[in-house]
Structure formats: C-alpha cells, structure tokens
PDB file of N, CA and C in Angstrom:
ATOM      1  N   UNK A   1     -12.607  -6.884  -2.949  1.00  0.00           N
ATOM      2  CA  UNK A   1     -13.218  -6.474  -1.717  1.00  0.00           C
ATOM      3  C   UNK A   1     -12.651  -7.330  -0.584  1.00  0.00           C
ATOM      4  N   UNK A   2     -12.468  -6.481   0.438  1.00  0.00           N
ATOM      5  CA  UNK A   2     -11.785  -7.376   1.526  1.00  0.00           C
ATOM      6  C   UNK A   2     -12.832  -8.217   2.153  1.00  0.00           C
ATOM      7  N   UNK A   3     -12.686  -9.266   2.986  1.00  0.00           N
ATOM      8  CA  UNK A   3     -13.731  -9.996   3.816  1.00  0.00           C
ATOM      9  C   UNK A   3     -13.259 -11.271   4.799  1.00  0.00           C
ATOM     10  N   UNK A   4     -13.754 -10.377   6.064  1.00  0.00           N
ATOM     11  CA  UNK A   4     -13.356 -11.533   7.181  1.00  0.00           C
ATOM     12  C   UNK A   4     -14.571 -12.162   7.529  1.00  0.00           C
ATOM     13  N   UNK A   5     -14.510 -13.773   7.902  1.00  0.00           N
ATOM     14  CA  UNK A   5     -15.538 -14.244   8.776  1.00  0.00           C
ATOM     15  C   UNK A   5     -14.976 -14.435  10.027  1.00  0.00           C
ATOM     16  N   UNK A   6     -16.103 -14.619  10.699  1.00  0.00           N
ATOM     17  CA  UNK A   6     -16.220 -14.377  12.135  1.00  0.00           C
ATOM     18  C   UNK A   6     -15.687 -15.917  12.743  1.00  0.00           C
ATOM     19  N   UNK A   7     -14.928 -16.185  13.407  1.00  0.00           N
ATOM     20  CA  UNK A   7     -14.430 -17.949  14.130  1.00  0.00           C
ATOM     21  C   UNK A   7     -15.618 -17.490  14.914  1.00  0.00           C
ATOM     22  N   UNK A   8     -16.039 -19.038  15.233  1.00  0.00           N
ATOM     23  CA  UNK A   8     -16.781 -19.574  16.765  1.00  0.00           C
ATOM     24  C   UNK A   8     -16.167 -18.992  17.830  1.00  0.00           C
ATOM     25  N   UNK A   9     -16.493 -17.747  18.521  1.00  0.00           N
ATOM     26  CA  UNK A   9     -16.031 -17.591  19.998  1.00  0.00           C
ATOM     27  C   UNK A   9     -15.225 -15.968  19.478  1.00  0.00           C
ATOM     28  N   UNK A  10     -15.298 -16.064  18.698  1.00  0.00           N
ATOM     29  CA  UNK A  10     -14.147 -14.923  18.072  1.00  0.00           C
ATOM     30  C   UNK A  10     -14.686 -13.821  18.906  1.00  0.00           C
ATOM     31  N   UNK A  11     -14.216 -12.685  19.183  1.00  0.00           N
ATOM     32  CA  UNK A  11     -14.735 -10.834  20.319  1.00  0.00           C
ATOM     33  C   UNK A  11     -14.300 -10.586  18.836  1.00  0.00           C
ATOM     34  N   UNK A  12     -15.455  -9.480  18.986  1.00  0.00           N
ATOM     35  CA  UNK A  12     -15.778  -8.322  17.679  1.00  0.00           C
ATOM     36  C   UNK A  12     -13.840  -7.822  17.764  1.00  0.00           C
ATOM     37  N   UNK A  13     -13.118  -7.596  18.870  1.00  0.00           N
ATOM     38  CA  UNK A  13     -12.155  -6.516  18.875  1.00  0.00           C
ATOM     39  C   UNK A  13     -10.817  -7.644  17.959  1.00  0.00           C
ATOM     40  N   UNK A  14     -11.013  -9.135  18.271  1.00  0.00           N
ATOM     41  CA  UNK A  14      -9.958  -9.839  17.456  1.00  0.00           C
ATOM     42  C   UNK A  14     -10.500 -10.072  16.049  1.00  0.00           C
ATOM     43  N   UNK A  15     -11.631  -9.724  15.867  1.00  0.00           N
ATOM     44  CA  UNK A  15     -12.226  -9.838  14.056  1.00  0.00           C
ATOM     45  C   UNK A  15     -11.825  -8.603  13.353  1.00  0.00           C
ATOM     46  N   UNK A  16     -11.746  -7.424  14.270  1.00  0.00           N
ATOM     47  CA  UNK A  16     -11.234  -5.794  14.262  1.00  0.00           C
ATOM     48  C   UNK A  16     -10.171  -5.702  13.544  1.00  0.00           C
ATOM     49  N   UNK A  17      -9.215  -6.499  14.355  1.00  0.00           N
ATOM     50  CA  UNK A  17      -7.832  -6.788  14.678  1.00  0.00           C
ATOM     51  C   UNK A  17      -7.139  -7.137  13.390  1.00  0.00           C
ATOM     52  N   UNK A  18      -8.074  -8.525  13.237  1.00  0.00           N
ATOM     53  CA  UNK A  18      -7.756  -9.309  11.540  1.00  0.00           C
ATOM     54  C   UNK A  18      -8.171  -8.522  10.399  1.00  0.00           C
ATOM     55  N   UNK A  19      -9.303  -7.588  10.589  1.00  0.00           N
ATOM     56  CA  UNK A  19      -9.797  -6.999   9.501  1.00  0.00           C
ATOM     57  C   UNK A  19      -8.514  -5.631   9.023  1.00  0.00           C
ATOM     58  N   UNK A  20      -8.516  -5.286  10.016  1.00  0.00           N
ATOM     59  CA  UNK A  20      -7.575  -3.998   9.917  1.00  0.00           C
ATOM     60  C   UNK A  20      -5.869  -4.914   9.105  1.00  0.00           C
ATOM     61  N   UNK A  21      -5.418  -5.252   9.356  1.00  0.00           N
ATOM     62  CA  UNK A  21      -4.339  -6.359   9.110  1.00  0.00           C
ATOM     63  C   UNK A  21      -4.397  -6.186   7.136  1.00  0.00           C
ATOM     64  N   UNK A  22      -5.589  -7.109   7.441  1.00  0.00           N
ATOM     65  CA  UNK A  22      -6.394  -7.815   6.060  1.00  0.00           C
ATOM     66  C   UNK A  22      -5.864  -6.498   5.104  1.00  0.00           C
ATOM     67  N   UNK A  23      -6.814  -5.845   5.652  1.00  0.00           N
ATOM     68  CA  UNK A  23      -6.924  -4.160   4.884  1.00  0.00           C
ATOM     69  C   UNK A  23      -5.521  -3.425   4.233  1.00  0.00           C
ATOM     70  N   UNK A  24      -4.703  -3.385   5.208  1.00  0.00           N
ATOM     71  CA  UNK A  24      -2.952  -2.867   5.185  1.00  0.00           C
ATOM     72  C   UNK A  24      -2.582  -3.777   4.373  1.00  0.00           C
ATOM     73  N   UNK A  25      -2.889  -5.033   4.111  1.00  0.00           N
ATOM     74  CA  UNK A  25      -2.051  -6.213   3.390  1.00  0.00           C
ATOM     75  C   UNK A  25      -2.587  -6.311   1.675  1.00  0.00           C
ATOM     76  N   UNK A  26      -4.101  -5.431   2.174  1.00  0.00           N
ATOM     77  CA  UNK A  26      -4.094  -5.345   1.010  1.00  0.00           C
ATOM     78  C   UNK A  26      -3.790  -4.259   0.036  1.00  0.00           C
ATOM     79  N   UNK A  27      -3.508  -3.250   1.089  1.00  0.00           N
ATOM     80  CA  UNK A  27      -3.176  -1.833   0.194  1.00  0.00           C
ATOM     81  C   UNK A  27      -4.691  -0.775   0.031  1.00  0.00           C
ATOM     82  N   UNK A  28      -5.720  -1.325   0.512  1.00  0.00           N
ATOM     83  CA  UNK A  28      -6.978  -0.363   0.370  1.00  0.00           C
ATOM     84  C   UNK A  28      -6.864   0.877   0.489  1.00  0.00           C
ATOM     85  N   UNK A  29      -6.477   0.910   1.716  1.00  0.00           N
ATOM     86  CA  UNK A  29      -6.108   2.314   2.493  1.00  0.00           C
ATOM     87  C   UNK A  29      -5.619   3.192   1.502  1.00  0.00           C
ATOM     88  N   UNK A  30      -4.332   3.115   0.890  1.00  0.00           N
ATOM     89  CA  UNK A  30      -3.476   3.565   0.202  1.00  0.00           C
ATOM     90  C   UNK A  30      -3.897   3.948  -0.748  1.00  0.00           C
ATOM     91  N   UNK A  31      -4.502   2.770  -1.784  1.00  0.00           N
ATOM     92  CA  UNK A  31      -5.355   3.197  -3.227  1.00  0.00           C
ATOM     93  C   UNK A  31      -6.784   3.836  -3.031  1.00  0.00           C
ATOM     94  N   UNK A  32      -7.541   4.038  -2.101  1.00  0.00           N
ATOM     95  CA  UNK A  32      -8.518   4.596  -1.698  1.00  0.00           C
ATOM     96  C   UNK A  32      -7.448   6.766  -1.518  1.00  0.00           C
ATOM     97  N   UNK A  33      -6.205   6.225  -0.974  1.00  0.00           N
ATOM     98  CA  UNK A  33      -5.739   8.156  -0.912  1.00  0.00           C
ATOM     99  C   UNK A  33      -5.251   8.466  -2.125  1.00  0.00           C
ATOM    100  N   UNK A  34      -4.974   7.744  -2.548  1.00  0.00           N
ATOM    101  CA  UNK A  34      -4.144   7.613  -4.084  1.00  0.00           C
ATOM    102  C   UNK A  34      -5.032   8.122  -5.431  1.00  0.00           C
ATOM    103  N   UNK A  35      -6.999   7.658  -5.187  1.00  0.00           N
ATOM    104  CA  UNK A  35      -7.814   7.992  -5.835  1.00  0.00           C
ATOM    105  C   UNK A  35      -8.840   8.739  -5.814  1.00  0.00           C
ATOM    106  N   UNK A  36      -8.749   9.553  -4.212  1.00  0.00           N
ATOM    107  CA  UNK A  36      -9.153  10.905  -3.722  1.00  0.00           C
ATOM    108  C   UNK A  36      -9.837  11.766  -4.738  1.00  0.00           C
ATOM    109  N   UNK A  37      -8.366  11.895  -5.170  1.00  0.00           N
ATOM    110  CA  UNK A  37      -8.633  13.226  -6.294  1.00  0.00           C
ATOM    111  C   UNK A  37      -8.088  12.942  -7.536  1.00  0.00           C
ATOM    112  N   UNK A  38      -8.267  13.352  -8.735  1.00  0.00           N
ATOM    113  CA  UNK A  38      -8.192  12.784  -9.698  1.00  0.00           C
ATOM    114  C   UNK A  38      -6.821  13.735 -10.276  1.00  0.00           C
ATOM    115  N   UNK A  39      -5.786  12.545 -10.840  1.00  0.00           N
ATOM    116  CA  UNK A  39      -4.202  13.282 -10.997  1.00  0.00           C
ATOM    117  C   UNK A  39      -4.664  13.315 -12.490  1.00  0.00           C
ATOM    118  N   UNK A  40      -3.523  14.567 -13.063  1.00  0.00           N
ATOM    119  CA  UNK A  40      -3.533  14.365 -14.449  1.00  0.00           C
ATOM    120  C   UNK A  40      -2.241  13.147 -15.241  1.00  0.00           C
ATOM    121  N   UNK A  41      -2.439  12.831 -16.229  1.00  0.00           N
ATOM    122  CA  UNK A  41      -1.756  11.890 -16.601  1.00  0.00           C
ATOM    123  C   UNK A  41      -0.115  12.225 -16.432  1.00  0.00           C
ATOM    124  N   UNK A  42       0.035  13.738 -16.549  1.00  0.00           N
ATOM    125  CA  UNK A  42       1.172  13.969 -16.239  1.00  0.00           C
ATOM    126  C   UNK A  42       1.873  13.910 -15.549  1.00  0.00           C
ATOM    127  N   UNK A  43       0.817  14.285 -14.325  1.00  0.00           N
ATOM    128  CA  UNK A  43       1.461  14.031 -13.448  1.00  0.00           C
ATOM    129  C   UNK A  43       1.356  12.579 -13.056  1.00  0.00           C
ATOM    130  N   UNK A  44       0.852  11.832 -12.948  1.00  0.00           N
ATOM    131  CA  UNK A  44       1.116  10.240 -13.081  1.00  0.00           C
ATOM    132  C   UNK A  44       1.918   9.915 -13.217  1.00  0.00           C
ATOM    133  N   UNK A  45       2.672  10.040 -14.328  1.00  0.00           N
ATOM    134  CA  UNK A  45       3.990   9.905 -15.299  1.00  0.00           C
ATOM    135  C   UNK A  45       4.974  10.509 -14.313  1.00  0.00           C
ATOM    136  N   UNK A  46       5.167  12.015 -13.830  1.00  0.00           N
ATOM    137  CA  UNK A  46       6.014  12.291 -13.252  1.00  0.00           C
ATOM    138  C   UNK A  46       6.422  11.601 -12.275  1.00  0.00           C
ATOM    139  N   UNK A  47       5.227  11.649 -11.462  1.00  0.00           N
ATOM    140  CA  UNK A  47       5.286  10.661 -10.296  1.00  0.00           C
ATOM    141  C   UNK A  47       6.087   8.982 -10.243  1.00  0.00           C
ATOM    142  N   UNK A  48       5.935   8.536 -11.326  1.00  0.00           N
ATOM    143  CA  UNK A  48       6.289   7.119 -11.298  1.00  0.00           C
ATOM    144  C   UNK A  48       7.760   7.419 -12.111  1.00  0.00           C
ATOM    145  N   UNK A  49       8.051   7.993 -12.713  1.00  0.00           N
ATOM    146  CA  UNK A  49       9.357   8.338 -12.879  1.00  0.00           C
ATOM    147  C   UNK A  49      10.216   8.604 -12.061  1.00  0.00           C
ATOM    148  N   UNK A  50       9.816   9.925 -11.230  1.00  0.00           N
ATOM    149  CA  UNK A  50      10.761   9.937 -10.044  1.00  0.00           C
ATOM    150  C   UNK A  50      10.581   8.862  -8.511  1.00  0.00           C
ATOM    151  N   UNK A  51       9.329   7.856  -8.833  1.00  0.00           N
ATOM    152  CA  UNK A  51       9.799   6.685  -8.048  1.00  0.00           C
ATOM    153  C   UNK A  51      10.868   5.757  -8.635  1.00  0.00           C
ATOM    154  N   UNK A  52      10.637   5.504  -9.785  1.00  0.00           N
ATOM    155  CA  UNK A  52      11.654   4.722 -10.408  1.00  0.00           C
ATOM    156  C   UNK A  52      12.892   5.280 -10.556  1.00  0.00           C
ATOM    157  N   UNK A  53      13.129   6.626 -10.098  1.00  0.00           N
ATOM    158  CA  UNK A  53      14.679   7.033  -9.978  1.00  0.00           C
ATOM    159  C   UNK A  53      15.000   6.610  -8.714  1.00  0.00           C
ATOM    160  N   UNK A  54      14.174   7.009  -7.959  1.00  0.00           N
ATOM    161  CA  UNK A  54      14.610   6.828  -6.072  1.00  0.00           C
ATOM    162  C   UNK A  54      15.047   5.871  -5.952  1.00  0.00           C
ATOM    163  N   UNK A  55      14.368   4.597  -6.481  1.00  0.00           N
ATOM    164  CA  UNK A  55      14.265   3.061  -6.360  1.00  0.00           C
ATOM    165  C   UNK A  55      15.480   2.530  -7.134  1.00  0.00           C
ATOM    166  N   UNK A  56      16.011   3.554  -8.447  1.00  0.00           N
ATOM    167  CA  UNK A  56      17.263   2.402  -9.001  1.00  0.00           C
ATOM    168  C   UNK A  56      18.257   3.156  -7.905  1.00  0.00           C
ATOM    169  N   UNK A  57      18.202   4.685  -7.484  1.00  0.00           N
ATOM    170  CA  UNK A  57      19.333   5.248  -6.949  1.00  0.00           C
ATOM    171  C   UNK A  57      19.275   4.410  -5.463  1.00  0.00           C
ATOM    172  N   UNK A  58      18.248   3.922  -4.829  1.00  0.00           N
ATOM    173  CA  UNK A  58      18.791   3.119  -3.647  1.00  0.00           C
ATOM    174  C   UNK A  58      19.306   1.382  -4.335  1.00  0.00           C
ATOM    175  N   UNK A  59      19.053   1.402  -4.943  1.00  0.00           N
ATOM    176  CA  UNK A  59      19.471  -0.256  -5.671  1.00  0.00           C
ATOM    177  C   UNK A  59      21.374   0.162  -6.061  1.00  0.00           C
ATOM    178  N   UNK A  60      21.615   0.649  -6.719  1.00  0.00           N
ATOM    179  CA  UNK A  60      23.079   1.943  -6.823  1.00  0.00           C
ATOM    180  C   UNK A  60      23.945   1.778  -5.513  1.00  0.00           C
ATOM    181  N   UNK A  61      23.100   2.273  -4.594  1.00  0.00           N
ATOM    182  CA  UNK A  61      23.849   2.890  -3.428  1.00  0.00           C
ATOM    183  C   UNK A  61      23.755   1.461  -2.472  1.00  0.00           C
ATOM    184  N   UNK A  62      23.276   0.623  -2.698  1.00  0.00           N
ATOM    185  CA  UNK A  62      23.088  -0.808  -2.080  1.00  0.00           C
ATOM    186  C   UNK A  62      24.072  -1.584  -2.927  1.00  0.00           C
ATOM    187  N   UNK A  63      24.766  -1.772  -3.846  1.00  0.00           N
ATOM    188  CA  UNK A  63      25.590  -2.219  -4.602  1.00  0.00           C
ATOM    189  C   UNK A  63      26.732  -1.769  -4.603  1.00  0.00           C
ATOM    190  N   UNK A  64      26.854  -0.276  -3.958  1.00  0.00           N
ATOM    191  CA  UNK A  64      28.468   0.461  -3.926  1.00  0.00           C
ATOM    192  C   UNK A  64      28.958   0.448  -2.248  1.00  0.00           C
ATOM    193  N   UNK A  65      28.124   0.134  -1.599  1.00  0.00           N
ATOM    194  CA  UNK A  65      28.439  -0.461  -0.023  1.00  0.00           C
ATOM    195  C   UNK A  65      29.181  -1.978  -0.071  1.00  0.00           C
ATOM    196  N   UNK A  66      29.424  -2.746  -1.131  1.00  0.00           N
ATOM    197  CA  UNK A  66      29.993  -3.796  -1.497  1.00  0.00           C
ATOM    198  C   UNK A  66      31.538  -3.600  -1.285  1.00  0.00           C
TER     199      UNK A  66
END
C-alpha cells in the first residue's frame, strides 16, 4: 500500500504532487488496469511471450547498430 505523510507546512497540492509520483513509481496504476478484468492463462502466456520477443528483438537490433 502506498503512503505519504504530511511535512510541517506541507499544501495539500505538494503532498498531491508526492503522492501521485509515489503511485507511478510504484506501478499501482498499471497493476490495478492489468487486473480489471480477469485474462485467461492463455492468454497471459501469450502476452508475456510476445513481450519477451519485442524485448530480445530490440536487445538484437541494439547490438547490430555496433
């Protein structure tokens, strides 16, 4: 769970500020759209497969610019 405290003197809009930050850094956002709706395992699988292609084919194409 995320959690900011408040500094002495702190405006609600710079605790806002840090919280929102906090949030992105932690990925909430993301795994909160990610668990919306419920995937089947297959597609799970598909999914992380064709990230792990994207990801070696830019690792590939970052090594042949050499």
């Amino acid at each position: 769970m995320t959690e900011v405290r408040i500094h002495d003197g702190e405006s609600f809009e710079s605790l806002m500020r840090r919280f929102n930050k906090k949030v992105q850094h932690d990925r909430v956002l993301s795994e909160v759209r990610r668990r919306r709706y419920f995937e089947k395992p297959s597609v799970v699988r598909k999914r992380k497969k064709a990230a792990k292609l994207r990801k070696s084919r830019r690792q590939s194409a970052k090594y042949d610019e050499w």
